[in-house]
PDB file of N, CA and C in Angstrom:
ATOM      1  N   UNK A   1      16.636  18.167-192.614  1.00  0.00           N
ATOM      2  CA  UNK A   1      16.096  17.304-193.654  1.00  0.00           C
ATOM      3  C   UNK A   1      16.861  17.556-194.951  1.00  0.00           C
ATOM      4  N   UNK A   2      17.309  16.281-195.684  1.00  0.00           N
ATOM      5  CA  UNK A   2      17.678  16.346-196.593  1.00  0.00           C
ATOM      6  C   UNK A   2      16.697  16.348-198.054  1.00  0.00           C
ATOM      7  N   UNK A   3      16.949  17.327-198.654  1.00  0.00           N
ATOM      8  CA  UNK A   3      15.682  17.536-199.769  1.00  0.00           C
ATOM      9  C   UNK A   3      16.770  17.463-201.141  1.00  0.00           C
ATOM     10  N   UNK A   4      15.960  17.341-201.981  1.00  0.00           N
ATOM     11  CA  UNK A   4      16.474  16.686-203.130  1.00  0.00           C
ATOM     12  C   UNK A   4      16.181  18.178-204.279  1.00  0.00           C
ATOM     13  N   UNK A   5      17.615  18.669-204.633  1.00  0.00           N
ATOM     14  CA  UNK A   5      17.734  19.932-205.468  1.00  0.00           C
ATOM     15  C   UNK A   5      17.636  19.390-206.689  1.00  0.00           C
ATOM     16  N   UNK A   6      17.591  18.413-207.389  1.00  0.00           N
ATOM     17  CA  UNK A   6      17.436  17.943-208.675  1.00  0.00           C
ATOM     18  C   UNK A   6      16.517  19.053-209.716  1.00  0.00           C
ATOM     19  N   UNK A   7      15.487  19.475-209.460  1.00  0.00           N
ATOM     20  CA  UNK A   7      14.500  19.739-210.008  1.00  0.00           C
ATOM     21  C   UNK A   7      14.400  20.949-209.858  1.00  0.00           C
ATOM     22  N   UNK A   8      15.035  21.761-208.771  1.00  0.00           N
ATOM     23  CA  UNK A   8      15.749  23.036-209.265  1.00  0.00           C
ATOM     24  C   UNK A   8      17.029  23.527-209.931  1.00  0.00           C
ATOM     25  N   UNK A   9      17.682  22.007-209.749  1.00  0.00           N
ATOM     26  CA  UNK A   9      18.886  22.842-210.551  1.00  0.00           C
ATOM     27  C   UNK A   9      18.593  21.957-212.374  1.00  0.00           C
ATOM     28  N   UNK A  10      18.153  21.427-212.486  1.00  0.00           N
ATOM     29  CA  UNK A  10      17.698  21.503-213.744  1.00  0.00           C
ATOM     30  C   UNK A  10      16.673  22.448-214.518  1.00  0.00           C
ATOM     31  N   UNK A  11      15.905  23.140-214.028  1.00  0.00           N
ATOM     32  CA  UNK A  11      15.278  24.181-214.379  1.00  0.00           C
ATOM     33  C   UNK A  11      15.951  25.547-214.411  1.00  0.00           C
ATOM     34  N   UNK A  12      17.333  25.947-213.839  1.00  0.00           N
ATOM     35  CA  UNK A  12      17.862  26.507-214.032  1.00  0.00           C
ATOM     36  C   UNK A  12      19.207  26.647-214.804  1.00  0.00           C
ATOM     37  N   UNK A  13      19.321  24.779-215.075  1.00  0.00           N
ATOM     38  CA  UNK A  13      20.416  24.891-216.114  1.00  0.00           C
ATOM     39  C   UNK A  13      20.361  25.378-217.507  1.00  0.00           C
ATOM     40  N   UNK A  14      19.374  25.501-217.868  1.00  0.00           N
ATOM     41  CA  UNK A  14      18.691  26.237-219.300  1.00  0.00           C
ATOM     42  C   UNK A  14      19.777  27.703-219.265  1.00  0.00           C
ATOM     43  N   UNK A  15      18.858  28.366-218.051  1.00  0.00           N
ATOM     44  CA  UNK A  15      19.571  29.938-218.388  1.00  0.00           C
ATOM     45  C   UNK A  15      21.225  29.907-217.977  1.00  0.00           C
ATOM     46  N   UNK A  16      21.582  28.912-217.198  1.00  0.00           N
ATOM     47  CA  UNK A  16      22.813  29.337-216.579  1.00  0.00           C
ATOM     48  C   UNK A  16      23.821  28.866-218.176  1.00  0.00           C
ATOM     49  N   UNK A  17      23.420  27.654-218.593  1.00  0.00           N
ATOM     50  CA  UNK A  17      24.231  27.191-220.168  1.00  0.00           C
ATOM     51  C   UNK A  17      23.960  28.343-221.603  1.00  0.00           C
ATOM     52  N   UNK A  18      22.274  29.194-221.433  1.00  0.00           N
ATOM     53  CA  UNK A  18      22.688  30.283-222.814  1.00  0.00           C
ATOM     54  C   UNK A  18      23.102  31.318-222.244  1.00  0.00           C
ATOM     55  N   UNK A  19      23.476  31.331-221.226  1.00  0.00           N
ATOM     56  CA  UNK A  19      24.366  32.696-220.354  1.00  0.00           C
ATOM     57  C   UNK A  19      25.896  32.410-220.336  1.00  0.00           C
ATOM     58  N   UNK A  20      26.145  30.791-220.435  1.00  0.00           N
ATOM     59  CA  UNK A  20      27.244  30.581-220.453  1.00  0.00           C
ATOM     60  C   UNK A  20      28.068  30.632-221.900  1.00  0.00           C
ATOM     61  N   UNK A  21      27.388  30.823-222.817  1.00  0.00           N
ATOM     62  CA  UNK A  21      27.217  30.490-224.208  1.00  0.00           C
ATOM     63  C   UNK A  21      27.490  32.135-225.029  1.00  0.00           C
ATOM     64  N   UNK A  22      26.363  32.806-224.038  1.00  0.00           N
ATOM     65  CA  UNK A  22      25.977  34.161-224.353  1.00  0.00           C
ATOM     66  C   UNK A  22      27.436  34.673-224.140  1.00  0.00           C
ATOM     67  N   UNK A  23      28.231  34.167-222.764  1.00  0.00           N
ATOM     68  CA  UNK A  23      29.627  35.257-222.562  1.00  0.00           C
ATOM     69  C   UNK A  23      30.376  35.051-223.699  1.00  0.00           C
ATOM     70  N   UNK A  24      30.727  33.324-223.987  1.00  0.00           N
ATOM     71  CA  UNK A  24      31.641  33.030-224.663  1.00  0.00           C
ATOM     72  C   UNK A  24      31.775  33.338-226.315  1.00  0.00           C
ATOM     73  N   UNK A  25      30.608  33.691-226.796  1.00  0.00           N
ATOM     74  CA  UNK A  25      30.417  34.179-228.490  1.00  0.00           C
ATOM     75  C   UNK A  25      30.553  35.560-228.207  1.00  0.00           C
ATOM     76  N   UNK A  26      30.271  35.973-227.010  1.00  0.00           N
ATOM     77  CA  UNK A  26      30.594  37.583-227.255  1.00  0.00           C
ATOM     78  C   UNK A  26      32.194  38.055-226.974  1.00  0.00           C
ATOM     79  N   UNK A  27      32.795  36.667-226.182  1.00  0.00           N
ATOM     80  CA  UNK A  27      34.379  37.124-225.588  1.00  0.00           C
ATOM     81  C   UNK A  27      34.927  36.554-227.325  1.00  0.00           C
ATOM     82  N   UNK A  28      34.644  35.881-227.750  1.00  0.00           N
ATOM     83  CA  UNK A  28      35.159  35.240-229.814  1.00  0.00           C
ATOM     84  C   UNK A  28      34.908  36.728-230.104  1.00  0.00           C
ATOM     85  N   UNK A  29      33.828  37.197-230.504  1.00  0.00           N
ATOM     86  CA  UNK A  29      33.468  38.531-231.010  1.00  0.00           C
ATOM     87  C   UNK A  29      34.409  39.457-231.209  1.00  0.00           C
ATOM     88  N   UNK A  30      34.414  39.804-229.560  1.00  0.00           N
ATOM     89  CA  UNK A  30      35.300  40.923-229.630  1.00  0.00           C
ATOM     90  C   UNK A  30      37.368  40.550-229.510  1.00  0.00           C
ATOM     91  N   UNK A  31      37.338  39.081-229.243  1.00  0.00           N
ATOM     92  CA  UNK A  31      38.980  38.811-229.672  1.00  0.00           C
ATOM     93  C   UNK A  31      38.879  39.158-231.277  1.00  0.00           C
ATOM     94  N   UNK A  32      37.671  38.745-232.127  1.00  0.00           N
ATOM     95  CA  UNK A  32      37.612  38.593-233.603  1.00  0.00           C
ATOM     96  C   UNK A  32      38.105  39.886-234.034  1.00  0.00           C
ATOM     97  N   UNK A  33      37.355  41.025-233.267  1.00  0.00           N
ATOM     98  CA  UNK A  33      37.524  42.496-233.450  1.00  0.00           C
ATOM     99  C   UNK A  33      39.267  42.986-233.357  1.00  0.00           C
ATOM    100  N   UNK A  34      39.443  42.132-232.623  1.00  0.00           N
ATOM    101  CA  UNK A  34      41.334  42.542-232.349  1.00  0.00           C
ATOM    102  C   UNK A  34      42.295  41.799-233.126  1.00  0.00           C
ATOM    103  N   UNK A  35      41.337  41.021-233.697  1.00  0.00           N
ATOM    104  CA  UNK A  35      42.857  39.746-234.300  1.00  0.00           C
ATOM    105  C   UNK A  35      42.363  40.562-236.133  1.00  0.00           C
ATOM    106  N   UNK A  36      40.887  41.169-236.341  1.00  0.00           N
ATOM    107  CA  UNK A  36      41.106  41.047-237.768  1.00  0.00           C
ATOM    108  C   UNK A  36      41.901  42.360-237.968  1.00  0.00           C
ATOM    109  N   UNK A  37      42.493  41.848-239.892  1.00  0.00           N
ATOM    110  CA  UNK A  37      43.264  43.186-240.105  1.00  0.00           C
ATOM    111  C   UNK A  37      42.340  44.572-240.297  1.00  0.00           C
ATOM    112  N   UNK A  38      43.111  45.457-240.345  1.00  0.00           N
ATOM    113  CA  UNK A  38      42.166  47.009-239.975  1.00  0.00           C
ATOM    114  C   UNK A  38      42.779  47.894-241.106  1.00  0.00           C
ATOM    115  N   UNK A  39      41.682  47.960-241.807  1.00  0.00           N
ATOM    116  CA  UNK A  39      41.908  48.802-242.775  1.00  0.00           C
ATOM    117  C   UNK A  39      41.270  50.664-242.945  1.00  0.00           C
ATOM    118  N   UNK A  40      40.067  50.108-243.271  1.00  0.00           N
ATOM    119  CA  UNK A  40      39.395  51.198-242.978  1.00  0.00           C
ATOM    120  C   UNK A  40      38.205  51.040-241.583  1.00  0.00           C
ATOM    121  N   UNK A  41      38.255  49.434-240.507  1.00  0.00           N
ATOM    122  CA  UNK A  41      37.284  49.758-239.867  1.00  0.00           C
ATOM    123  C   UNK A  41      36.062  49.637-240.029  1.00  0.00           C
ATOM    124  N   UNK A  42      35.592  48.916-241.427  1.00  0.00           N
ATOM    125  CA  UNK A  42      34.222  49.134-241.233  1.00  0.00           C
ATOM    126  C   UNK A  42      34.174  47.453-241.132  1.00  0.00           C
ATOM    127  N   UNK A  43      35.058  46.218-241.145  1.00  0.00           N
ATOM    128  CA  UNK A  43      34.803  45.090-241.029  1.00  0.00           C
ATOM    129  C   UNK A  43      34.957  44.991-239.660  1.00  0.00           C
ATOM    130  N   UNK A  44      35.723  45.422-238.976  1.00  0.00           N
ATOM    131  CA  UNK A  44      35.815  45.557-237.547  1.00  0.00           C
ATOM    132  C   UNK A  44      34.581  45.596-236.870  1.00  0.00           C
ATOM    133  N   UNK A  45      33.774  46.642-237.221  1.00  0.00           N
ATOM    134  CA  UNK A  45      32.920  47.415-236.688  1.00  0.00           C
ATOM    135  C   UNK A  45      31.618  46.723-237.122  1.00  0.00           C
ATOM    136  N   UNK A  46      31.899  45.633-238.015  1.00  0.00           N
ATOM    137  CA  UNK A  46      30.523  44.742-238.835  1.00  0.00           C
ATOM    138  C   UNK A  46      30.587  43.239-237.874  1.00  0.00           C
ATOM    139  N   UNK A  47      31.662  43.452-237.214  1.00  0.00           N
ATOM    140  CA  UNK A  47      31.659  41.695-236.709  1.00  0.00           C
ATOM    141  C   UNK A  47      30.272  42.004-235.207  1.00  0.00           C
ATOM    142  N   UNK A  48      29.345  40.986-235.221  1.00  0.00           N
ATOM    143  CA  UNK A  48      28.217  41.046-234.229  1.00  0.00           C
ATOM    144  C   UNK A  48      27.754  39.377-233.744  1.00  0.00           C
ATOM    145  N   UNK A  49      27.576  39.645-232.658  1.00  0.00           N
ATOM    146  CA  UNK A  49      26.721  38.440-232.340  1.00  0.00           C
ATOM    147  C   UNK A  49      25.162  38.568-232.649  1.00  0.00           C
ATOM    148  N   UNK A  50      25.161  37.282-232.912  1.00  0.00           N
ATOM    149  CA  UNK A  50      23.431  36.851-233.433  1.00  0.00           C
ATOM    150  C   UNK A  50      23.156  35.561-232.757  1.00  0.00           C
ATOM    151  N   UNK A  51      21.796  35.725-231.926  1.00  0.00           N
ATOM    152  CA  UNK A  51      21.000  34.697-231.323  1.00  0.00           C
ATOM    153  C   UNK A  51      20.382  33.745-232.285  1.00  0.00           C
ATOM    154  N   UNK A  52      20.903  32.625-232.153  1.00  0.00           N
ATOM    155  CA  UNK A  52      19.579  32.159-233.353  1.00  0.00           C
ATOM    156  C   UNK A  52      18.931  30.776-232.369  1.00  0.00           C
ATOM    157  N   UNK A  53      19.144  30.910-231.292  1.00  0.00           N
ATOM    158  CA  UNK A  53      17.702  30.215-230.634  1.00  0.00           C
ATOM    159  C   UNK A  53      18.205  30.471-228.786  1.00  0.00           C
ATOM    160  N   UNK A  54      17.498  29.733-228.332  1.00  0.00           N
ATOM    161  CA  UNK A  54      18.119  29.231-227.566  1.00  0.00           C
ATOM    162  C   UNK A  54      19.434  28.737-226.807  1.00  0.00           C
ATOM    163  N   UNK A  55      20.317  28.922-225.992  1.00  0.00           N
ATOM    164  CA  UNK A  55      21.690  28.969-226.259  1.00  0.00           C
ATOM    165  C   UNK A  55      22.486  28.168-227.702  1.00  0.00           C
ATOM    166  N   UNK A  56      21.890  28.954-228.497  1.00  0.00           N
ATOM    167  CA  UNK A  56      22.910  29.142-229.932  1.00  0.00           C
ATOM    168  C   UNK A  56      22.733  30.465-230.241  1.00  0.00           C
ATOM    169  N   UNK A  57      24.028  30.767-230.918  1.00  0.00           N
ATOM    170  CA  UNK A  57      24.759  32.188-230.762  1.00  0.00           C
ATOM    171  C   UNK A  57      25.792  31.613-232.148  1.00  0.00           C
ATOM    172  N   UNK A  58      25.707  32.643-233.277  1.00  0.00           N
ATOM    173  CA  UNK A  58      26.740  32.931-234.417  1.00  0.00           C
ATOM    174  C   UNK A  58      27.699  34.213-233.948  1.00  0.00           C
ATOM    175  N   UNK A  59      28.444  34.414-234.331  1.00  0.00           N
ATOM    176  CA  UNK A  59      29.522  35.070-234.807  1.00  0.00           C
ATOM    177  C   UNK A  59      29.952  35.661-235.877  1.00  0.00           C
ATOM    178  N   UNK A  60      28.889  36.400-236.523  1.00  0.00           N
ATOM    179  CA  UNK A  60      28.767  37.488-237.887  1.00  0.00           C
ATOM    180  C   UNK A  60      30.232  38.242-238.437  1.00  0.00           C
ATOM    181  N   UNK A  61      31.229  37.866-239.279  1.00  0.00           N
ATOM    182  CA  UNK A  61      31.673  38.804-239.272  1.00  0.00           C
ATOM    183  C   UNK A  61      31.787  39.426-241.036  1.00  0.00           C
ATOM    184  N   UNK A  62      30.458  40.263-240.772  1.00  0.00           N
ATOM    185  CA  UNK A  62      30.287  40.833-242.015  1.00  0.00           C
ATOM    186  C   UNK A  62      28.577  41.752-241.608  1.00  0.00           C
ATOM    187  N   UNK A  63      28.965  42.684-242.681  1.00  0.00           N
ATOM    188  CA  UNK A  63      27.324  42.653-242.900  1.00  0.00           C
ATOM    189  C   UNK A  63      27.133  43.673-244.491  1.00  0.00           C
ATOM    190  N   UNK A  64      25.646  44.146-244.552  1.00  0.00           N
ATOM    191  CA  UNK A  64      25.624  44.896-245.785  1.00  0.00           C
ATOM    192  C   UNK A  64      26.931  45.812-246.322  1.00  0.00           C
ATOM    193  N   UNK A  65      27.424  46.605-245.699  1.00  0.00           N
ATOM    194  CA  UNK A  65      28.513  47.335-246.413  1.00  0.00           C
ATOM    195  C   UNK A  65      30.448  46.591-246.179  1.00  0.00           C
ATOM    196  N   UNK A  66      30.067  45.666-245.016  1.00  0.00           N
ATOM    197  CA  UNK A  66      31.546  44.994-245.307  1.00  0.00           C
ATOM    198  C   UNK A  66      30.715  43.366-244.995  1.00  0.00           C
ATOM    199  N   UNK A  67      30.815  42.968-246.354  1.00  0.00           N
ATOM    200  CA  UNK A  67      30.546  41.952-246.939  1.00  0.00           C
ATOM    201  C   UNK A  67      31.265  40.772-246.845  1.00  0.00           C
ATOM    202  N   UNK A  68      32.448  41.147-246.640  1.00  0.00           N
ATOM    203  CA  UNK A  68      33.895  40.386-247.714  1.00  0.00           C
ATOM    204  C   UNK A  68      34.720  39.912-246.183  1.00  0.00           C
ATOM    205  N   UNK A  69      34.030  39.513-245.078  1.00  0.00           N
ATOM    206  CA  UNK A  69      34.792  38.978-244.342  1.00  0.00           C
ATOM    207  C   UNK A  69      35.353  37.429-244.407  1.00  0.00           C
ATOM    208  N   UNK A  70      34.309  37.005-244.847  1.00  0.00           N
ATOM    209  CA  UNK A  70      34.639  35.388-245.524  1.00  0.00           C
ATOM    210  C   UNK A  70      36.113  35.542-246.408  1.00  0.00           C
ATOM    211  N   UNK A  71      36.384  36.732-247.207  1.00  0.00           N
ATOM    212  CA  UNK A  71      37.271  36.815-248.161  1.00  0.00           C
ATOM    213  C   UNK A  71      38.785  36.655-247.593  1.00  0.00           C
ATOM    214  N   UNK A  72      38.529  37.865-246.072  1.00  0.00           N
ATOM    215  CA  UNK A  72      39.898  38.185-245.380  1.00  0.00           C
ATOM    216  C   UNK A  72      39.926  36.652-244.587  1.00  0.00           C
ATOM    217  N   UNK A  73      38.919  36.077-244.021  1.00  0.00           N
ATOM    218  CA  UNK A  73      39.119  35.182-243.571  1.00  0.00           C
ATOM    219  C   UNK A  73      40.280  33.922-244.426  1.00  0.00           C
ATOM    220  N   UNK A  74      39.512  33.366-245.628  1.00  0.00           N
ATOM    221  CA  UNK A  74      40.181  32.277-245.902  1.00  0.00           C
ATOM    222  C   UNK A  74      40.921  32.554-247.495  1.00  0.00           C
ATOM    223  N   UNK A  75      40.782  34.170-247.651  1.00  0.00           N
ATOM    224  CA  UNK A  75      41.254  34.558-248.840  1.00  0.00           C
ATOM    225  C   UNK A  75      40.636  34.037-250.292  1.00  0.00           C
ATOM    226  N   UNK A  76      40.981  34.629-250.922  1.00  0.00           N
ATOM    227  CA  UNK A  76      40.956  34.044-252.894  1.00  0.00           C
ATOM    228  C   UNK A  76      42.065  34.276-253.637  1.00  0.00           C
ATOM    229  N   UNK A  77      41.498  33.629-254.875  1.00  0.00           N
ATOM    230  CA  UNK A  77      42.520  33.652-256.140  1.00  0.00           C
ATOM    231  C   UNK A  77      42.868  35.152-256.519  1.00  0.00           C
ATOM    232  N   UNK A  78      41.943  36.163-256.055  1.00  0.00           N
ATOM    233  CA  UNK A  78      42.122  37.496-256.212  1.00  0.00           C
ATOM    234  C   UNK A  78      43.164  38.183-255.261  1.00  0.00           C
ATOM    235  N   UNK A  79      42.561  38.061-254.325  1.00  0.00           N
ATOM    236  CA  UNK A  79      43.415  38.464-252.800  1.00  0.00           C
ATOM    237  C   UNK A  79      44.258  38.015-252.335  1.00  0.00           C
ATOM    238  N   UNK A  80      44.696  36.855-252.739  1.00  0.00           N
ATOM    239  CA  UNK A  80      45.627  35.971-252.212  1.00  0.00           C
ATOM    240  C   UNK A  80      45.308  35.326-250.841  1.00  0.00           C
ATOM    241  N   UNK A  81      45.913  35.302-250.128  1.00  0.00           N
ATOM    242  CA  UNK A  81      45.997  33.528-248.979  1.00  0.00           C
ATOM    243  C   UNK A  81      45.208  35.137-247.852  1.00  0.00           C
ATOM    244  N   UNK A  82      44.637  34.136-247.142  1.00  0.00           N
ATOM    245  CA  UNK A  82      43.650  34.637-246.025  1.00  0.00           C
ATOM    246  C   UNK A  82      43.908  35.237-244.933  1.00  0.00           C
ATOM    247  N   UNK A  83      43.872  35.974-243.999  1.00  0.00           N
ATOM    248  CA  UNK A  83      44.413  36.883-242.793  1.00  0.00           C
ATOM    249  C   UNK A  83      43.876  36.369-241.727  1.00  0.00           C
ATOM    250  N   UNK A  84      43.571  35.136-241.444  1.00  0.00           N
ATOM    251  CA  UNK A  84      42.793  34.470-240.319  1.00  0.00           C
ATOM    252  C   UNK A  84      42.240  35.111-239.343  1.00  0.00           C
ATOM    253  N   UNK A  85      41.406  35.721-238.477  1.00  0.00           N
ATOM    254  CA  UNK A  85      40.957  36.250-237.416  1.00  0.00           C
ATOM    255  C   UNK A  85      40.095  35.800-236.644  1.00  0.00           C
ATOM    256  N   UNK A  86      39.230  35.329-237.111  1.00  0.00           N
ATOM    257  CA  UNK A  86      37.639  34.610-236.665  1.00  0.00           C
ATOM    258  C   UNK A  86      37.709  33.375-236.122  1.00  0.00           C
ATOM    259  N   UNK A  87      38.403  31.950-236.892  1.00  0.00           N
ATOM    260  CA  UNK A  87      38.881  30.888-236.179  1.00  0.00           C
ATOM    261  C   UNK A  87      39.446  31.360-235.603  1.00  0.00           C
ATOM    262  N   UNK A  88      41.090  31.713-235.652  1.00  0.00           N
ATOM    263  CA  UNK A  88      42.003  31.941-234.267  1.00  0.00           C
ATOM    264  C   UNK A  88      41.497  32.728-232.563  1.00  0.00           C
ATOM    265  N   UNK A  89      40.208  33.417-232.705  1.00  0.00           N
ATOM    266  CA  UNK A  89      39.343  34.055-232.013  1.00  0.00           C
ATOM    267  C   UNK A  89      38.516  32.602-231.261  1.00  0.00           C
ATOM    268  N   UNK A  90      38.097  32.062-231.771  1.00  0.00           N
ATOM    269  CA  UNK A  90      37.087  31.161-231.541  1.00  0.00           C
ATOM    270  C   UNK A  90      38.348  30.123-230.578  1.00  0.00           C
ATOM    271  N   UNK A  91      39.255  29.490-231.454  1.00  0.00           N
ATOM    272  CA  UNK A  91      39.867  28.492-230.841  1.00  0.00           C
ATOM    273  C   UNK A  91      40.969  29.063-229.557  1.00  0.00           C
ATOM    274  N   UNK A  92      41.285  30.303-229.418  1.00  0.00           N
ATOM    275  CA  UNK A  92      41.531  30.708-228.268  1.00  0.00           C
ATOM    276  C   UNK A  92      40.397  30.873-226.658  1.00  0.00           C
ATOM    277  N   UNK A  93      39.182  31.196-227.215  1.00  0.00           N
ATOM    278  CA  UNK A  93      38.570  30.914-226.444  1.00  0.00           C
ATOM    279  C   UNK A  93      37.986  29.711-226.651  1.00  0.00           C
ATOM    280  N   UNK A  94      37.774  28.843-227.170  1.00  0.00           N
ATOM    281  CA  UNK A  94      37.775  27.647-226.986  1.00  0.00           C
ATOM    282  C   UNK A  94      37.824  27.101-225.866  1.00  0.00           C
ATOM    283  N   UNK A  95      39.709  27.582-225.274  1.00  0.00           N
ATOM    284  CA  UNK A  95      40.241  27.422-223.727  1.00  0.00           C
ATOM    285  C   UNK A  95      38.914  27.527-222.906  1.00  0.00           C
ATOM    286  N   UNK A  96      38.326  28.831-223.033  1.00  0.00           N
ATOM    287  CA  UNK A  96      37.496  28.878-221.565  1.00  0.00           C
ATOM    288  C   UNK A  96      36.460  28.240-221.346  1.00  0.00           C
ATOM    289  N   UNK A  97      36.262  27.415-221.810  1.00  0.00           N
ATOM    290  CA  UNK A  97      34.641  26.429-222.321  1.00  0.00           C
ATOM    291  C   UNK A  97      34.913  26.149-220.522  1.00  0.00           C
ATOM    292  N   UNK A  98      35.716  25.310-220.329  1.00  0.00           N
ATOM    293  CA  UNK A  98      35.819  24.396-218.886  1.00  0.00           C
ATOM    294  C   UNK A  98      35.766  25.431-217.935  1.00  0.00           C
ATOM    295  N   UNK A  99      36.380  26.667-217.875  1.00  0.00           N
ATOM    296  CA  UNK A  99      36.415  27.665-216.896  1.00  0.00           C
ATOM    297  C   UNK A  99      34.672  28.368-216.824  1.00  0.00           C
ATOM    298  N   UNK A 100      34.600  28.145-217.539  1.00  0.00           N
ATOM    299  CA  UNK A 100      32.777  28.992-217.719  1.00  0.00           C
ATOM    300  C   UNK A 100      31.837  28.144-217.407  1.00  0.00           C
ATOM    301  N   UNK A 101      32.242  26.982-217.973  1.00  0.00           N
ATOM    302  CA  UNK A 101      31.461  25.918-217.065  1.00  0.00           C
ATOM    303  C   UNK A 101      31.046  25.559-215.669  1.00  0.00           C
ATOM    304  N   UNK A 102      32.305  25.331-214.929  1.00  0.00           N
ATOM    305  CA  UNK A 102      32.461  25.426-213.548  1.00  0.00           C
ATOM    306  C   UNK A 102      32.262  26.617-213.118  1.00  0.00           C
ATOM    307  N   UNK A 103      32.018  27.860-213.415  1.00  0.00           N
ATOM    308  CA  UNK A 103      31.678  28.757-212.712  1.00  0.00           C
ATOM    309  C   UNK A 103      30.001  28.583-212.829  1.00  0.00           C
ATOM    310  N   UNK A 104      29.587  28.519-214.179  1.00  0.00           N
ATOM    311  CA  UNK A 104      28.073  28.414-214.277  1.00  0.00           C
ATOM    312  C   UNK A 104      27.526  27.339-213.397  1.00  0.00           C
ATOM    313  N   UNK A 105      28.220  26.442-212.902  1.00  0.00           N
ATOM    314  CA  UNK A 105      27.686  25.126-212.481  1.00  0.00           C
ATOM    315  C   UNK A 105      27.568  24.999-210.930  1.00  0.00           C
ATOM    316  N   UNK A 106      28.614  25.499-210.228  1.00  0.00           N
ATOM    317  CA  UNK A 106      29.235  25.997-208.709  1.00  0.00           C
ATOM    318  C   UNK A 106      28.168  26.583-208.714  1.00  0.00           C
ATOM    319  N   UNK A 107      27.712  27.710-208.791  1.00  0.00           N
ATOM    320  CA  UNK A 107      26.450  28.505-208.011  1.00  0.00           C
ATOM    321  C   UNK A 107      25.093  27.861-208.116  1.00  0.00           C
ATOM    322  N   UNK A 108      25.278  26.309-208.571  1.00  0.00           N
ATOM    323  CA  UNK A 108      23.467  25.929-208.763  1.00  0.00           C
ATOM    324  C   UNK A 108      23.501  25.175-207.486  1.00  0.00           C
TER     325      UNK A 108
END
């Protein structure tokens, strides 16, 4: 008998898409961790993922004592021109959106 999976695999596309979501802000994360410049380490060590619902997921890179990642990011009139890390992180994995997909999707 042919039975109709509709209604299980939509009840499971929820977790399989913030799992799919969950890898990909944490694989940005830690490219972010390798692409920014390294000084003393404590911006390195400040970049984190944050849940803010449901498969949505930020990419922190700052916190109370290294503040100033926005700064290295796109620079100022002080600092001069910006050290990019965070986009170039993001839009490299970017790539794997389609690869994470089809894997999340194949096992339903």
């Amino acid at each position: 008998m042919n039975r109709n999976r509709l209604p299980e695999i939509i009840a499971t596309l929820d977790d399989e898409l913030d799992d799919m979501a969950n890898d990909l802000v944490k694989a940005v994360a830690n490219e972010a961790r390798l692409r920014v410049p390294f000084e003393t380490g404590a911006l390195q060590r400040a970049i984190h993922v944050e849940r803010n619902g449901e498969g949505s997921y930020s990419v922190i890179a700052g916190d109370d004592d290294a503040w100033y990642g926005h700064i290295v990011e796109f620079g100022s009139v002080q600092s001069g021109p910006g050290q990019p890390f965070l986009l170039p992180a993001l839009e490299h994995q970017r790539l794997r959106v389609g690869e994470l997909a089809r894997r999340a999707l194949k096992d339903l």
